[in-house]
Protein backbone atom coordinates (compact mmCIF):
# COMPACT_ATOMS: atom_id res chain seq x y z
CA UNK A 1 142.27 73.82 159.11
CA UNK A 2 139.94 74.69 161.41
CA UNK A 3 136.10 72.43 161.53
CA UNK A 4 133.08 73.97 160.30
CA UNK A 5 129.93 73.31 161.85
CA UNK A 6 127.09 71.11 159.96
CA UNK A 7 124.47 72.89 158.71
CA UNK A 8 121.54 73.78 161.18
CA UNK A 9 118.85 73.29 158.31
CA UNK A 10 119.91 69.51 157.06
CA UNK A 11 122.81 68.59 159.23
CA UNK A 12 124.80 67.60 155.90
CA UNK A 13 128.77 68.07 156.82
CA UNK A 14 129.62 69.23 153.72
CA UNK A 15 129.44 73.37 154.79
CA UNK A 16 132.00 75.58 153.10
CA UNK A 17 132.91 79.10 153.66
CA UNK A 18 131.59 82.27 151.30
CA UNK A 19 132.82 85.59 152.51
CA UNK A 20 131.41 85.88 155.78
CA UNK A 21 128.83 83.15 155.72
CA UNK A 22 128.61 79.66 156.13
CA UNK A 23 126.97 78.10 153.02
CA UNK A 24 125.34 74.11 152.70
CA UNK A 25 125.78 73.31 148.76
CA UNK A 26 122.87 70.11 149.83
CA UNK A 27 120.13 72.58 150.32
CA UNK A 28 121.72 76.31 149.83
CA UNK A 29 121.11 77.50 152.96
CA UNK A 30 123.51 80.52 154.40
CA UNK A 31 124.32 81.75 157.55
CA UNK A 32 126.50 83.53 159.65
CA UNK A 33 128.71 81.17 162.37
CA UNK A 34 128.27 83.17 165.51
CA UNK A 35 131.41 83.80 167.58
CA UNK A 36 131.22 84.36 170.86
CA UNK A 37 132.58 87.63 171.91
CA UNK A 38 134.55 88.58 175.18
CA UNK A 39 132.91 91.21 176.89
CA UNK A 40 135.35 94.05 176.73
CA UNK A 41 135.11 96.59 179.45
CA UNK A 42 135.38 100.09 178.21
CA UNK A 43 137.63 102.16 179.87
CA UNK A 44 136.69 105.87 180.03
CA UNK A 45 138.70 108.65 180.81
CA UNK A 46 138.01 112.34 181.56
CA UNK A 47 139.04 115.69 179.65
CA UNK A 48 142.90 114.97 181.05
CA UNK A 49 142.88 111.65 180.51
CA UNK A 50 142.53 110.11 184.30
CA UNK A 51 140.72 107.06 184.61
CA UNK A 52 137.00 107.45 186.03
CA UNK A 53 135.41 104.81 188.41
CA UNK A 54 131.64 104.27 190.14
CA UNK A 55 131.86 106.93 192.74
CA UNK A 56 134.74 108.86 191.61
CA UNK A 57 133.99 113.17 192.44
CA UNK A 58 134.36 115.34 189.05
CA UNK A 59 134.39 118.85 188.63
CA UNK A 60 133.24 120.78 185.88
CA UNK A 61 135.74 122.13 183.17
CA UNK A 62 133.64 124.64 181.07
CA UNK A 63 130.47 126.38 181.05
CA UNK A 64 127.02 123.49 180.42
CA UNK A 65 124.37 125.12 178.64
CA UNK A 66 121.34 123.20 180.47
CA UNK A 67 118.14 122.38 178.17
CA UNK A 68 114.89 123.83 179.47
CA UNK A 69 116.78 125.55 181.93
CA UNK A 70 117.66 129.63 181.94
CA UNK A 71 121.21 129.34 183.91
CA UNK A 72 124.04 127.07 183.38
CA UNK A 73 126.29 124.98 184.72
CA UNK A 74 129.64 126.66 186.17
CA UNK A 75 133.29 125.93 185.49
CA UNK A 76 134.20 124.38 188.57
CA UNK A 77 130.90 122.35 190.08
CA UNK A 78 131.37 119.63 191.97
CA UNK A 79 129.88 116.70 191.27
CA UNK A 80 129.67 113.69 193.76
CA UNK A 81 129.40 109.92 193.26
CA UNK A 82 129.11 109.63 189.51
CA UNK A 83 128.37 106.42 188.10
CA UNK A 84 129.61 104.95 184.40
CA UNK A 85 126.97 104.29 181.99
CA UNK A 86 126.48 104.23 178.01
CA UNK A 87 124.54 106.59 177.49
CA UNK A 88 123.23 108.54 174.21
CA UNK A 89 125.27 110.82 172.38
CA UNK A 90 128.20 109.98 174.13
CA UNK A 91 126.86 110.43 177.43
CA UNK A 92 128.90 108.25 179.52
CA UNK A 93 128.11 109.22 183.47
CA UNK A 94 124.83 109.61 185.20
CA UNK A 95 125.32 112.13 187.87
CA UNK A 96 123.23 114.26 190.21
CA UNK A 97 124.59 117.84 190.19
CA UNK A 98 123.72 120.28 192.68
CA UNK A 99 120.91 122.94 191.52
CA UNK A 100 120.37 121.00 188.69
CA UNK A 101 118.96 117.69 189.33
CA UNK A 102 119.64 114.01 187.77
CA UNK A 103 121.77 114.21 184.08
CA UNK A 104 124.07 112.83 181.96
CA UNK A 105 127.77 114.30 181.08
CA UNK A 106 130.49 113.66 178.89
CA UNK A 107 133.63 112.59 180.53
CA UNK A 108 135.03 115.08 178.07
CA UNK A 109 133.76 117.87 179.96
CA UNK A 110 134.53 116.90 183.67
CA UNK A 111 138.25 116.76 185.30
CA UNK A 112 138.20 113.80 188.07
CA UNK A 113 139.25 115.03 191.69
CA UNK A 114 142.69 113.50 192.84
């Protein structure tokens, strides 16, 4: 059996579990006992399911319809020295492409250069 904390509010020792929270029956007070969580590092892949890295050069596998811009990317762009972030939408690398300028890509879209 595994010891639960006291509780924060009135220190009694007499805590009990409810579901998910942590509940005093002294002076009902409930809360959630916070875990702490290993930081898992994400591991993200492109379109063929190689393992992308900081620096890593991509190419592009299909046609990028660019916002606010009247051409688009081509199948086959290069693009140098990406770098892995979380980004929105499922954005995961900031890169600089050639022509373009500063963006984000989905790995889903690039093929990494071997």
């Amino acid at each position: 059996m595994s010891e639960l904390p006291a509780c924060p509010k009135c220190k009694s020792p007499y805590t009990y579990e409810m579901g998910s929270l942590l509940v005093c029956p002294e002076c009902a007070n409930e809360w959630v006992l916070e875990v702490e969580e290993a930081e898992v590092e994400k591991v993200i892949k492109d379109a063929v399911g190689n393992i992308l890295e900081d620096g890593d050069t991509v190419t592009i596998i299909k046609d990028l319809k660019v916002k606010g811009s009247a051409t688009s990317i081509k199948v086959g762009t290069k693009v140098r020295n990406i770098r892995l972030v979380n980004g929105p939408d499922g954005h995961d690398i900031d890169a600089k492409v050639d022509g373009f300028g500063a963006m984000n890509l989905k790995s889903s879209v690039v093929k990494k250069v071997l």
